[in-house]
PDB file of N, CA and C in Angstrom:
ATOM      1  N   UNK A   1       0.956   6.349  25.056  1.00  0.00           N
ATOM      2  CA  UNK A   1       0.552   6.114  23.676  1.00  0.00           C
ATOM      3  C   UNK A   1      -0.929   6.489  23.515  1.00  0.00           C
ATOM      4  N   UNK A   2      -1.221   7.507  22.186  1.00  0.00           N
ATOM      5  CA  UNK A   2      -2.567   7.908  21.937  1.00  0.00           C
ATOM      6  C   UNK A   2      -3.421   6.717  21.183  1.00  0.00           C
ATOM      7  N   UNK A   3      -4.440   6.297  21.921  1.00  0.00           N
ATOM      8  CA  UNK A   3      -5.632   5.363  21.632  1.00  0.00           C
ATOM      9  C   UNK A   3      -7.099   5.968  21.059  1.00  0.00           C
ATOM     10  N   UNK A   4      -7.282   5.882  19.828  1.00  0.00           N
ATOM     11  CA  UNK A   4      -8.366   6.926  19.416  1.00  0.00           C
ATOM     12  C   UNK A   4      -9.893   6.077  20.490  1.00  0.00           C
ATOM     13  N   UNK A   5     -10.848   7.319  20.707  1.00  0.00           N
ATOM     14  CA  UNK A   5     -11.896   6.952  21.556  1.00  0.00           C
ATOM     15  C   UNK A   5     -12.336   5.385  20.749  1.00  0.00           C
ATOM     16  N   UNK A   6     -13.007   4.588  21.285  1.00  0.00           N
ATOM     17  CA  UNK A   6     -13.933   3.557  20.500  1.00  0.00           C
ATOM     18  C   UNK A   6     -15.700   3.610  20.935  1.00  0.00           C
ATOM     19  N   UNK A   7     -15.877   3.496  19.929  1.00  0.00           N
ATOM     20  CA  UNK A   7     -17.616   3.638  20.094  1.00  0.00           C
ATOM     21  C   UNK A   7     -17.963   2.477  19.739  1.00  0.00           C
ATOM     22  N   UNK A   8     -19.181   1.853  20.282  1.00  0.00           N
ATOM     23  CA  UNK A   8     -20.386   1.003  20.492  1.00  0.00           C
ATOM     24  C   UNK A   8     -21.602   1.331  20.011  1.00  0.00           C
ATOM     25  N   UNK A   9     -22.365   0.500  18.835  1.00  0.00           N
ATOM     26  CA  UNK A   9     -23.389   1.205  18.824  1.00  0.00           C
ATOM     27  C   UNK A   9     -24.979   0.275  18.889  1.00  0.00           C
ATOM     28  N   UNK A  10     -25.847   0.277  19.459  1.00  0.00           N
ATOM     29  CA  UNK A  10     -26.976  -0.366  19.774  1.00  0.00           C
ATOM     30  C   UNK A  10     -27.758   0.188  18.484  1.00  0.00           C
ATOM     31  N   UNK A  11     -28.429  -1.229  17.290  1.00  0.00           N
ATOM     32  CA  UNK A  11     -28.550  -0.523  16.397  1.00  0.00           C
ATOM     33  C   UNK A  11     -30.127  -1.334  16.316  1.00  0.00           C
ATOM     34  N   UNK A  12     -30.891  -0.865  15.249  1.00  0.00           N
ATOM     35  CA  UNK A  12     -32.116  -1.792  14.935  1.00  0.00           C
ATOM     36  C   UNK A  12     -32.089  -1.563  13.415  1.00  0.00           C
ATOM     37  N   UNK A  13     -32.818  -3.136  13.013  1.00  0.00           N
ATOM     38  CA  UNK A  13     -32.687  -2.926  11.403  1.00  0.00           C
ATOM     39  C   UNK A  13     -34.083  -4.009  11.085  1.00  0.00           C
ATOM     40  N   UNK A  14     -34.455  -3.540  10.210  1.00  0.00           N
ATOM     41  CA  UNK A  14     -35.676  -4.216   9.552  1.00  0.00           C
ATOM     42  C   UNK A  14     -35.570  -4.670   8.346  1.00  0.00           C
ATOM     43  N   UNK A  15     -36.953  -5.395   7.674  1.00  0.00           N
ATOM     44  CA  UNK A  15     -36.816  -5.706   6.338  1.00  0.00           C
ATOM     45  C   UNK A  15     -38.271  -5.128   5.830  1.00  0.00           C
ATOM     46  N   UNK A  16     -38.835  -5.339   4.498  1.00  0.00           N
ATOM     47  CA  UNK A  16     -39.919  -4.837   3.990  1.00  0.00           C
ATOM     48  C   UNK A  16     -41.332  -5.051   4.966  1.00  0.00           C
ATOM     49  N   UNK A  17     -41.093  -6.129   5.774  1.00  0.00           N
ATOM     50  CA  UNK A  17     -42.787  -6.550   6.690  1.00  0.00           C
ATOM     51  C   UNK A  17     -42.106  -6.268   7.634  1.00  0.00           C
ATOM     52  N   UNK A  18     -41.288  -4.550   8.197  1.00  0.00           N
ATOM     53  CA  UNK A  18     -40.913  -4.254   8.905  1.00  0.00           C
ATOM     54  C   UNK A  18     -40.852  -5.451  10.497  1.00  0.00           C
ATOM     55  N   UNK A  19     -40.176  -6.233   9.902  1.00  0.00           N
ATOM     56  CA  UNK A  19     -39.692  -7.190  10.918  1.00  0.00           C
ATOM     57  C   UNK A  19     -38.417  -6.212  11.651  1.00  0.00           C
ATOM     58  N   UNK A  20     -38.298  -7.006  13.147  1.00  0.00           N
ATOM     59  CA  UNK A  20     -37.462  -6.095  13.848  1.00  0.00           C
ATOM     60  C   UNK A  20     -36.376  -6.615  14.467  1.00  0.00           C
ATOM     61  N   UNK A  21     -34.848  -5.943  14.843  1.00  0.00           N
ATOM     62  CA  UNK A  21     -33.808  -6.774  15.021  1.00  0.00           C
ATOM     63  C   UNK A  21     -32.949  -5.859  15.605  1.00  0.00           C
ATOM     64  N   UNK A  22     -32.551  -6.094  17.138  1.00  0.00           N
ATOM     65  CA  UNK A  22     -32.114  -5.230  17.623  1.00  0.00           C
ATOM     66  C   UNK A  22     -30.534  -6.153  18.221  1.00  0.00           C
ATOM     67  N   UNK A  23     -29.758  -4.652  17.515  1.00  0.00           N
ATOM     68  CA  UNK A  23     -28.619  -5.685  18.136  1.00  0.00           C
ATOM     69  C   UNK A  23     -27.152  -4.671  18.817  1.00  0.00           C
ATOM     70  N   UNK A  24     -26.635  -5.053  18.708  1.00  0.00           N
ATOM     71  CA  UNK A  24     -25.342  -4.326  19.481  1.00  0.00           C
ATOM     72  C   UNK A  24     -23.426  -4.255  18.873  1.00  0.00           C
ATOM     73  N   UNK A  25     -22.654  -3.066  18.416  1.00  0.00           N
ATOM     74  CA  UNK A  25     -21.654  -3.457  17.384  1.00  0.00           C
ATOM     75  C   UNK A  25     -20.732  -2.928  18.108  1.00  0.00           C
ATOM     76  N   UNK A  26     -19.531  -3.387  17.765  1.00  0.00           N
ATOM     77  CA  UNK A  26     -17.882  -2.249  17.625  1.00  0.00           C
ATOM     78  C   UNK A  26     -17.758  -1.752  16.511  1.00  0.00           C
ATOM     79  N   UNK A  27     -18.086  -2.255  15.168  1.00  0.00           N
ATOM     80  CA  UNK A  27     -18.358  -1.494  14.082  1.00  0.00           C
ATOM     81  C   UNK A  27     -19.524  -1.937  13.553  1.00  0.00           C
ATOM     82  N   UNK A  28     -20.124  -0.303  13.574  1.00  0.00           N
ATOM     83  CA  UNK A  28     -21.515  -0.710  12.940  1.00  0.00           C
ATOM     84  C   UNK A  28     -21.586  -0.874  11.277  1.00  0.00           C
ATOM     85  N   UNK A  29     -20.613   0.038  10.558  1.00  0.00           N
ATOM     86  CA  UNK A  29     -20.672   0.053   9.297  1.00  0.00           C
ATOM     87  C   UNK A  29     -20.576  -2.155   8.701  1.00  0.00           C
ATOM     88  N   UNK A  30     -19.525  -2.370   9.685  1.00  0.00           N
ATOM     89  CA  UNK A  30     -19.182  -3.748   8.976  1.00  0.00           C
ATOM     90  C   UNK A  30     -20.374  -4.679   9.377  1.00  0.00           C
ATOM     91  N   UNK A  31     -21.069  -4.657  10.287  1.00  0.00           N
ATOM     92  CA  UNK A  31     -22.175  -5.521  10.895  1.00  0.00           C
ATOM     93  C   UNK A  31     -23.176  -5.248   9.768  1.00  0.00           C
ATOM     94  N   UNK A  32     -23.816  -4.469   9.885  1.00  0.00           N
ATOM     95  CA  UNK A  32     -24.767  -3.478   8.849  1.00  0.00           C
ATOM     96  C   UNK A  32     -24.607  -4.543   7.584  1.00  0.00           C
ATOM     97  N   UNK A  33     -23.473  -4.692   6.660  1.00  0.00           N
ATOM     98  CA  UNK A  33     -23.004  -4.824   5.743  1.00  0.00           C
ATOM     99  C   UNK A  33     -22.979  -6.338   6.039  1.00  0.00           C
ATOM    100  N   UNK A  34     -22.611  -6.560   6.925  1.00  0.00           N
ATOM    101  CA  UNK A  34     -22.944  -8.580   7.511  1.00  0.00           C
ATOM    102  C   UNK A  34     -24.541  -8.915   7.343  1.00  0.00           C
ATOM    103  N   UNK A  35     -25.350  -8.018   8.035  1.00  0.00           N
ATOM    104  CA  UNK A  35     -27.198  -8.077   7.652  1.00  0.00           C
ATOM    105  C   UNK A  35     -27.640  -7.948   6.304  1.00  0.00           C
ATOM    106  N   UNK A  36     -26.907  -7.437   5.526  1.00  0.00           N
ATOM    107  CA  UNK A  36     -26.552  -7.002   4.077  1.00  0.00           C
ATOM    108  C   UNK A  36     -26.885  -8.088   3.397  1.00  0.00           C
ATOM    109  N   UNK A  37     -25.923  -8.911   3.615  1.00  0.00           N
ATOM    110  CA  UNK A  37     -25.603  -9.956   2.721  1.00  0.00           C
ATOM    111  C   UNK A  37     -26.155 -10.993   3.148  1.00  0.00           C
ATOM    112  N   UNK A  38     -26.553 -10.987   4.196  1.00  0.00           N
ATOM    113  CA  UNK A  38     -27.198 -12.651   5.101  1.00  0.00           C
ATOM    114  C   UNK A  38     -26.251 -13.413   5.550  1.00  0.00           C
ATOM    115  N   UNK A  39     -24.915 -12.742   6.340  1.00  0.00           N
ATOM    116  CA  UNK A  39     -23.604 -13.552   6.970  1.00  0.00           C
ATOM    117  C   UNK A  39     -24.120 -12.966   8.444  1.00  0.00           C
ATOM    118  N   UNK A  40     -23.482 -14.172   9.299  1.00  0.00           N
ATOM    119  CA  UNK A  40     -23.290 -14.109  10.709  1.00  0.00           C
ATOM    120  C   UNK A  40     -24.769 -13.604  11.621  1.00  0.00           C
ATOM    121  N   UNK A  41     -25.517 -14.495  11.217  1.00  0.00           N
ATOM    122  CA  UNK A  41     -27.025 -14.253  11.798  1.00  0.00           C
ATOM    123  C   UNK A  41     -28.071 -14.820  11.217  1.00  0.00           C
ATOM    124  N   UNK A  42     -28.375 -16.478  12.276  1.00  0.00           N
ATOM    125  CA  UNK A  42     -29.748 -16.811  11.248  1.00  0.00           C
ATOM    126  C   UNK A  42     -31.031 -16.393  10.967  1.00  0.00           C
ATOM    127  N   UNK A  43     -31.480 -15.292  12.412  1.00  0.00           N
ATOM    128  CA  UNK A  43     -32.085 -14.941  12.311  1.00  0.00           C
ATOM    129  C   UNK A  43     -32.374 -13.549  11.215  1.00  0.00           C
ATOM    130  N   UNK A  44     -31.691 -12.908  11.261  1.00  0.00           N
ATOM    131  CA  UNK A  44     -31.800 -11.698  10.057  1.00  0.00           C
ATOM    132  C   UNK A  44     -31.668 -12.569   8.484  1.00  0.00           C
ATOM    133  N   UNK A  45     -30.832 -13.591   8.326  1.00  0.00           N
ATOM    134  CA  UNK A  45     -30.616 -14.198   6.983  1.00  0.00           C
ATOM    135  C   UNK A  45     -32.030 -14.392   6.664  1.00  0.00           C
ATOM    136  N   UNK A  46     -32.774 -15.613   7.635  1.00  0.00           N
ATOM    137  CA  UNK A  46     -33.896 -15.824   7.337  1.00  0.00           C
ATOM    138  C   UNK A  46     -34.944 -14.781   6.992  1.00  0.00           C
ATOM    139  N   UNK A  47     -35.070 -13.633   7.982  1.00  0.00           N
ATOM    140  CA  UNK A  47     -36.015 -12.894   7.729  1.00  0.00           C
ATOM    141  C   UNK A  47     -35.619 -11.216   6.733  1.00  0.00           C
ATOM    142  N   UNK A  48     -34.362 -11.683   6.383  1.00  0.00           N
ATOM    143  CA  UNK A  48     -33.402 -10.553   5.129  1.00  0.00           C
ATOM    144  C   UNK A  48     -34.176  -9.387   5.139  1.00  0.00           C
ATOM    145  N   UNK A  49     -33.461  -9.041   6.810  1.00  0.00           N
ATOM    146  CA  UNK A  49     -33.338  -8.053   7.332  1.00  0.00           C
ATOM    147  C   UNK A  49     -31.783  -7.148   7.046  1.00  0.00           C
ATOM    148  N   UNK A  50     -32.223  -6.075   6.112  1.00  0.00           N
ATOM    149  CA  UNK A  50     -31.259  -5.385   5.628  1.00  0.00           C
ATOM    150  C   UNK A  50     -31.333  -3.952   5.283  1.00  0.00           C
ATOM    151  N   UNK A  51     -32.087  -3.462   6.171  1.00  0.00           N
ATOM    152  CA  UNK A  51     -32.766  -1.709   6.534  1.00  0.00           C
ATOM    153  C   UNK A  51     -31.783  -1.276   7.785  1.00  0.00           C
ATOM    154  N   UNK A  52     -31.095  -0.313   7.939  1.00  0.00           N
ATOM    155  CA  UNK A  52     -30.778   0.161   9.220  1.00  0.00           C
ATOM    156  C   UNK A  52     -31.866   1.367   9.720  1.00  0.00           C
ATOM    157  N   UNK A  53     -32.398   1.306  10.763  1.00  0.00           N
ATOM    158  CA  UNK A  53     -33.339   2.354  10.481  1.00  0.00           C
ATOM    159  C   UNK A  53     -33.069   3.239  12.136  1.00  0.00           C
ATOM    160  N   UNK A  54     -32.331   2.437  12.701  1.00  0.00           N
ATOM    161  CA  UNK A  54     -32.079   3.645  14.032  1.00  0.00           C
ATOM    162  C   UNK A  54     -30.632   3.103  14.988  1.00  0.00           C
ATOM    163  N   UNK A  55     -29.992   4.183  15.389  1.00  0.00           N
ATOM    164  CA  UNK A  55     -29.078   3.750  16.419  1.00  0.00           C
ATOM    165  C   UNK A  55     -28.674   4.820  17.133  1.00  0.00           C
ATOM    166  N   UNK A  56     -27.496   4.017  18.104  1.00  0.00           N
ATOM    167  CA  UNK A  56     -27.049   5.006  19.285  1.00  0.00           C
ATOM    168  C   UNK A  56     -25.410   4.512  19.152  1.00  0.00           C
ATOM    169  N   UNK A  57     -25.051   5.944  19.930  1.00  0.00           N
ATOM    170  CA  UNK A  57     -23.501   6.012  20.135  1.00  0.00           C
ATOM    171  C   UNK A  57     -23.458   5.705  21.214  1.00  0.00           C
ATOM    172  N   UNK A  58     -22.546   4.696  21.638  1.00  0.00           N
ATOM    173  CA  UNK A  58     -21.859   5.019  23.075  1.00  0.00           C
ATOM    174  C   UNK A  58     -20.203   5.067  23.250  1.00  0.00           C
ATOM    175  N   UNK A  59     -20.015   5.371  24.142  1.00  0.00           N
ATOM    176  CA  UNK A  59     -18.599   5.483  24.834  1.00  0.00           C
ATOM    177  C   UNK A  59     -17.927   4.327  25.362  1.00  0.00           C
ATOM    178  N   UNK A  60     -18.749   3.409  26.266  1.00  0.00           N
ATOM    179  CA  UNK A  60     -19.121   2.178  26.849  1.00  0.00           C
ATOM    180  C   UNK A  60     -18.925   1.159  26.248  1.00  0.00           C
ATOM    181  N   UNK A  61     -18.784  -0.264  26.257  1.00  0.00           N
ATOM    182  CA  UNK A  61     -19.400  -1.132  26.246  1.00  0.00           C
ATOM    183  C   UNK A  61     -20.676  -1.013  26.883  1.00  0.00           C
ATOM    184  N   UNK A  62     -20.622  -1.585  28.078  1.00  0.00           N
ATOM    185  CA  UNK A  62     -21.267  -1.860  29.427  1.00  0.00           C
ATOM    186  C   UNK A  62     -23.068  -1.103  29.159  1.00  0.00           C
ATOM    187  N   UNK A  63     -22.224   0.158  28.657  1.00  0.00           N
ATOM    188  CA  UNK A  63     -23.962   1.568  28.531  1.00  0.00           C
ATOM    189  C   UNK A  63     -24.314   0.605  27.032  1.00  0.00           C
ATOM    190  N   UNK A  64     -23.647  -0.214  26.332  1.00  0.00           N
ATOM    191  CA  UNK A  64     -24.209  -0.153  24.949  1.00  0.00           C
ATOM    192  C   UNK A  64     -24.965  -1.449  25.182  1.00  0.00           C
ATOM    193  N   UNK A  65     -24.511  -2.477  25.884  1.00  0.00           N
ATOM    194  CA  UNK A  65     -25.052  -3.769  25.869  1.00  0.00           C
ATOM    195  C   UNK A  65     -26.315  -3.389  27.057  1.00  0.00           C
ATOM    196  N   UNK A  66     -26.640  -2.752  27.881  1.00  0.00           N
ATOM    197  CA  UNK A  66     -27.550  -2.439  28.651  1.00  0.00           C
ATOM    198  C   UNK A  66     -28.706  -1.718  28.308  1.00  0.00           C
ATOM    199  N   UNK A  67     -28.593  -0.868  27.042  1.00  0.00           N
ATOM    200  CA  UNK A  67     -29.611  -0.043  26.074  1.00  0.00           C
ATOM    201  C   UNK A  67     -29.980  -1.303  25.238  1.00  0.00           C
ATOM    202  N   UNK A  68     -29.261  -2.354  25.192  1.00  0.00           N
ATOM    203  CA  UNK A  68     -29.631  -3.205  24.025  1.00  0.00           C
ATOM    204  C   UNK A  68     -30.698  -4.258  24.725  1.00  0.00           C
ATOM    205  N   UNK A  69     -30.186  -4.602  25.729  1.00  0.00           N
ATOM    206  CA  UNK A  69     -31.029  -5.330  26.856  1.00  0.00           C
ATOM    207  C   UNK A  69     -32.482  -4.698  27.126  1.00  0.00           C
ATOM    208  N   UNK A  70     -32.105  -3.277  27.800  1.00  0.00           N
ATOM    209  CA  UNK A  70     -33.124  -2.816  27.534  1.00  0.00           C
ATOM    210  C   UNK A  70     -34.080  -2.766  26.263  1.00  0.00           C
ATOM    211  N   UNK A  71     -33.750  -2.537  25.492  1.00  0.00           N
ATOM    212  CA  UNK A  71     -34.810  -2.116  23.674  1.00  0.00           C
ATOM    213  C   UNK A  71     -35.538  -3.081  23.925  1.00  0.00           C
ATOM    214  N   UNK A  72     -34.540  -4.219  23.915  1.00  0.00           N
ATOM    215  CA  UNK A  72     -35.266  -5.892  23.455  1.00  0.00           C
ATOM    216  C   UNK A  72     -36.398  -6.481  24.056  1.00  0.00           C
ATOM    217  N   UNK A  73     -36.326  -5.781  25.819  1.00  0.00           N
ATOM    218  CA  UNK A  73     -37.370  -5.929  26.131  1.00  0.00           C
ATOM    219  C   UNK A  73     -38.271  -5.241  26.209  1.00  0.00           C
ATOM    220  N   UNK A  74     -38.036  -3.946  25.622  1.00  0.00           N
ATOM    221  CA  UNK A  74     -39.674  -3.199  25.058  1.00  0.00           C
ATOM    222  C   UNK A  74     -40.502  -4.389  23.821  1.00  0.00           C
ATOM    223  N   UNK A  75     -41.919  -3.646  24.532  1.00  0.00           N
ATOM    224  CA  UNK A  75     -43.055  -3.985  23.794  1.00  0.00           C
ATOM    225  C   UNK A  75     -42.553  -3.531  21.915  1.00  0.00           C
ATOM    226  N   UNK A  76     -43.352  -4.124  21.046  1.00  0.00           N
ATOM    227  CA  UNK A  76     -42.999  -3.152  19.434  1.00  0.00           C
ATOM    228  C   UNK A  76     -43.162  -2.623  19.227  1.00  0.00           C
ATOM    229  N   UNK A  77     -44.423  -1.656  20.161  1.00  0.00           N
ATOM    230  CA  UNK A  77     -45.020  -0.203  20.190  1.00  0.00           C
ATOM    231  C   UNK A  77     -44.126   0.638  20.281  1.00  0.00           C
ATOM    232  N   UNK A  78     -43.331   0.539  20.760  1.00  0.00           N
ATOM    233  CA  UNK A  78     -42.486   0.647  21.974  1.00  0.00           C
ATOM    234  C   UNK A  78     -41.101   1.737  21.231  1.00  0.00           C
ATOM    235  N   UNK A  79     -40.543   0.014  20.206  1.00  0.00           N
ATOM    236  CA  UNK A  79     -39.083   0.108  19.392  1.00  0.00           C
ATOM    237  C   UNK A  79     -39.872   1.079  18.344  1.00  0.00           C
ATOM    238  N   UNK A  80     -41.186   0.625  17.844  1.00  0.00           N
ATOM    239  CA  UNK A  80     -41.792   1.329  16.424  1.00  0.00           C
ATOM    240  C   UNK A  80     -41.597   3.271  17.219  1.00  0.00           C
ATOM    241  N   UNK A  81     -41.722   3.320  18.072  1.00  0.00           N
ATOM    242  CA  UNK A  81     -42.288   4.878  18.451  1.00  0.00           C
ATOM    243  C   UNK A  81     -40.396   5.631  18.358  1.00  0.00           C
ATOM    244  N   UNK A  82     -39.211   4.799  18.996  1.00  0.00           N
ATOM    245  CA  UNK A  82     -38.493   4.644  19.030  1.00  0.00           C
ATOM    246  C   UNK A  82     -37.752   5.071  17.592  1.00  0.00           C
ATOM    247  N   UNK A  83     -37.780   4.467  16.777  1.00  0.00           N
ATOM    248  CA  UNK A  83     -37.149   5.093  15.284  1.00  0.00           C
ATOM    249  C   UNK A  83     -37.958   5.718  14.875  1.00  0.00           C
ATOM    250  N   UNK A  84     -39.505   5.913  14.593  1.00  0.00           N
ATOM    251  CA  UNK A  84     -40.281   6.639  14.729  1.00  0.00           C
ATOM    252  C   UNK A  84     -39.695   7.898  14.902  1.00  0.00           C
ATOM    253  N   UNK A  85     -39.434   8.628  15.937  1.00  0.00           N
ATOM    254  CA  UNK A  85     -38.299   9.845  16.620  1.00  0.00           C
ATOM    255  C   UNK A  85     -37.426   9.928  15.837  1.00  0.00           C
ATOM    256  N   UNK A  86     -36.701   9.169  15.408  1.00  0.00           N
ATOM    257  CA  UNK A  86     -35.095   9.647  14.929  1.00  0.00           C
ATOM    258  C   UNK A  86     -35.462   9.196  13.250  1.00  0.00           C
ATOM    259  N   UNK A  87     -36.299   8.693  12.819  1.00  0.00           N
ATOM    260  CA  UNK A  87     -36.401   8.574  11.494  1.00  0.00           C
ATOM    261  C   UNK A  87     -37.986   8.056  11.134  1.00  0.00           C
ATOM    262  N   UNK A  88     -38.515   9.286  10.716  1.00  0.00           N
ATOM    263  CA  UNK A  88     -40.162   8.847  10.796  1.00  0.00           C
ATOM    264  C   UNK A  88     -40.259   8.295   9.320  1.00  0.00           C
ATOM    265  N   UNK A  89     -39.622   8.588   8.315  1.00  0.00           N
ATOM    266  CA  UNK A  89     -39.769   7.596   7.598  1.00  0.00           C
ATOM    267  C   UNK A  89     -39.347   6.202   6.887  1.00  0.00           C
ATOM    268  N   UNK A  90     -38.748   5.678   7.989  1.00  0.00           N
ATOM    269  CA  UNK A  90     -38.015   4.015   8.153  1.00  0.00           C
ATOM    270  C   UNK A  90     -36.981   4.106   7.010  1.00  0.00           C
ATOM    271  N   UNK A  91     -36.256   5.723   6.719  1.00  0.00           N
ATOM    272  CA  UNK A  91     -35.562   4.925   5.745  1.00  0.00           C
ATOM    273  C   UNK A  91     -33.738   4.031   6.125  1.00  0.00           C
ATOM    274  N   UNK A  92     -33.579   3.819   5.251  1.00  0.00           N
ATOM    275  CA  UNK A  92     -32.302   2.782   5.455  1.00  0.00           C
ATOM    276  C   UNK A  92     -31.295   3.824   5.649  1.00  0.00           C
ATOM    277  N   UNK A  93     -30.627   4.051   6.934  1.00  0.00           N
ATOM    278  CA  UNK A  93     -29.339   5.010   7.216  1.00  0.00           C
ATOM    279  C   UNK A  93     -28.770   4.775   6.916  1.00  0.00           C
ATOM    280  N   UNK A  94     -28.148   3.564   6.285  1.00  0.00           N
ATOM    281  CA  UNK A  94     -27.180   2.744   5.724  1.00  0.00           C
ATOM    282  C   UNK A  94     -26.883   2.565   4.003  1.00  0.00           C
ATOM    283  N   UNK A  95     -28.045   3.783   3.497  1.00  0.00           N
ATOM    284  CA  UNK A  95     -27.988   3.562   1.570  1.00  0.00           C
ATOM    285  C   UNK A  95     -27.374   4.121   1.378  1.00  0.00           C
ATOM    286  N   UNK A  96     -26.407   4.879   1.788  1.00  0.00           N
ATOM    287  CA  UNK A  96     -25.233   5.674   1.307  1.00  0.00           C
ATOM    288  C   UNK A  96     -23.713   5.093   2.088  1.00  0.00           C
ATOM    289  N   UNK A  97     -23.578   4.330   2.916  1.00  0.00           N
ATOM    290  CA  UNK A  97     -22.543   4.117   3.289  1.00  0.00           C
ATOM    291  C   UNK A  97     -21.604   3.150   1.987  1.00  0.00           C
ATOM    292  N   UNK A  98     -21.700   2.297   1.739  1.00  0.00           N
ATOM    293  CA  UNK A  98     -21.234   1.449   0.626  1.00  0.00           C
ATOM    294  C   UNK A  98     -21.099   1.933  -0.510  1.00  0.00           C
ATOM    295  N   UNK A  99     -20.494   2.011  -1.169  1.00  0.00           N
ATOM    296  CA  UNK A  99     -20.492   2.310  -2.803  1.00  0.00           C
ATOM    297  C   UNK A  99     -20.134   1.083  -3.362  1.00  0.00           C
ATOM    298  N   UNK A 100     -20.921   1.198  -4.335  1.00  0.00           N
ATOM    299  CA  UNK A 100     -21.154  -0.013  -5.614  1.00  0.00           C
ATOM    300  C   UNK A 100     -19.872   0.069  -6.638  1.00  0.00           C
ATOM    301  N   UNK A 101     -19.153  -0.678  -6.536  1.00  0.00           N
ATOM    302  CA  UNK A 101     -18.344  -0.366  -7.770  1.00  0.00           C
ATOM    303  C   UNK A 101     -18.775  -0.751  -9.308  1.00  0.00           C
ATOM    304  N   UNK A 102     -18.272   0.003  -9.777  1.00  0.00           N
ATOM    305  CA  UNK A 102     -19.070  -0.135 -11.634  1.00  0.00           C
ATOM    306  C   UNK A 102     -17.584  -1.461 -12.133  1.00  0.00           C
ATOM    307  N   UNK A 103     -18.721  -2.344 -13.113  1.00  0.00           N
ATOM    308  CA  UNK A 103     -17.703  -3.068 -13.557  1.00  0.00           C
ATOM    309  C   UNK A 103     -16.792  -2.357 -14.910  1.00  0.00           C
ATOM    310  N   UNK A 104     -15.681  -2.879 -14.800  1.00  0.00           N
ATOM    311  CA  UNK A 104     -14.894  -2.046 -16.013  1.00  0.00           C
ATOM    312  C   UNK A 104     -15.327  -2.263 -17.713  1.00  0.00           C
ATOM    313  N   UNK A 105     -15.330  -1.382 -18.284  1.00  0.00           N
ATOM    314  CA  UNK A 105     -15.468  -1.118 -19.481  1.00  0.00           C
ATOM    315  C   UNK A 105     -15.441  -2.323 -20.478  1.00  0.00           C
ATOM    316  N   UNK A 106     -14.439  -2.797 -20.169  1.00  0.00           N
ATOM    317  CA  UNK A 106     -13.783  -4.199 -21.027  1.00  0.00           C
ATOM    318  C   UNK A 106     -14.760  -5.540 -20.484  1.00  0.00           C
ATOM    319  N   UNK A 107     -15.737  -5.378 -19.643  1.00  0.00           N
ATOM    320  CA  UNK A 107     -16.617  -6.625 -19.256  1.00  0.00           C
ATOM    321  C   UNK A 107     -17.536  -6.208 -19.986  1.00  0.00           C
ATOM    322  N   UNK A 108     -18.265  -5.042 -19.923  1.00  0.00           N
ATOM    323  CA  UNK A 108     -19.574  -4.391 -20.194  1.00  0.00           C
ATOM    324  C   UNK A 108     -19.874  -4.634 -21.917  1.00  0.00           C
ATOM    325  N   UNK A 109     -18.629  -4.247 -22.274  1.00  0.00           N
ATOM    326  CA  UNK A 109     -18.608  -3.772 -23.730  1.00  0.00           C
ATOM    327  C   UNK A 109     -18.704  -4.798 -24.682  1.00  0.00           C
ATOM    328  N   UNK A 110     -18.319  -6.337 -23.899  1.00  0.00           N
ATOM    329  CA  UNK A 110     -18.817  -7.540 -24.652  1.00  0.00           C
ATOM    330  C   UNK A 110     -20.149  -7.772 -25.194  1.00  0.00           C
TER     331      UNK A 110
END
């Protein structure tokens, strides 16, 4: 029986006082969207952390939770130089994944 590959992804996400939050998914789109809203994390709720600003693919578990281990214990110089590389201008990789639905006609028009 065909099993499509599964990916892991070691991600970091910030908020406006580029606070920093490094974490680790099976789906990144739905986690992302959990930091979103301020579910399943007191720490990001509190500090509404809701920027995706860098990540990685893996193949692994094992390689994904070990890059994550690793990040966490870099210095912030470190993570900042880090997305820095893959997105020098911190923006949110994540502003296009979601679409907003428009409310229908018959609400608006009241």
């Amino acid at each position: 029986m065909y099993s499509p590959p599964r990916f892991y992804y070691v991600y970091i996400m910030t908020n406006r006082s580029k606070t920093l939050y490094t974490g680790v998914a099976g789906d990144l789109e739905k986690r992302v969207f959990e930091h979103k809203l301020g579910i399943k994390g007191e720490f990001c709720a509190k500090y509404k952390i809701d920027r995706l600003v860098y990540f990685e693919r893996f193949g692994d578990v094992h390689a994904a939770i070990a890059r994550e281990k690793q990040i966490k214990g870099w210095l912030r110089i470190k993570k900042m130089a880090l997305i820095v590389g893959m997105n020098p201008e911190w923006k949110d990789l994540s502003e296009d994944w979601y679409v907003r639905q428009e409310m229908p006609a018959w609400i608006t028009s009241r």
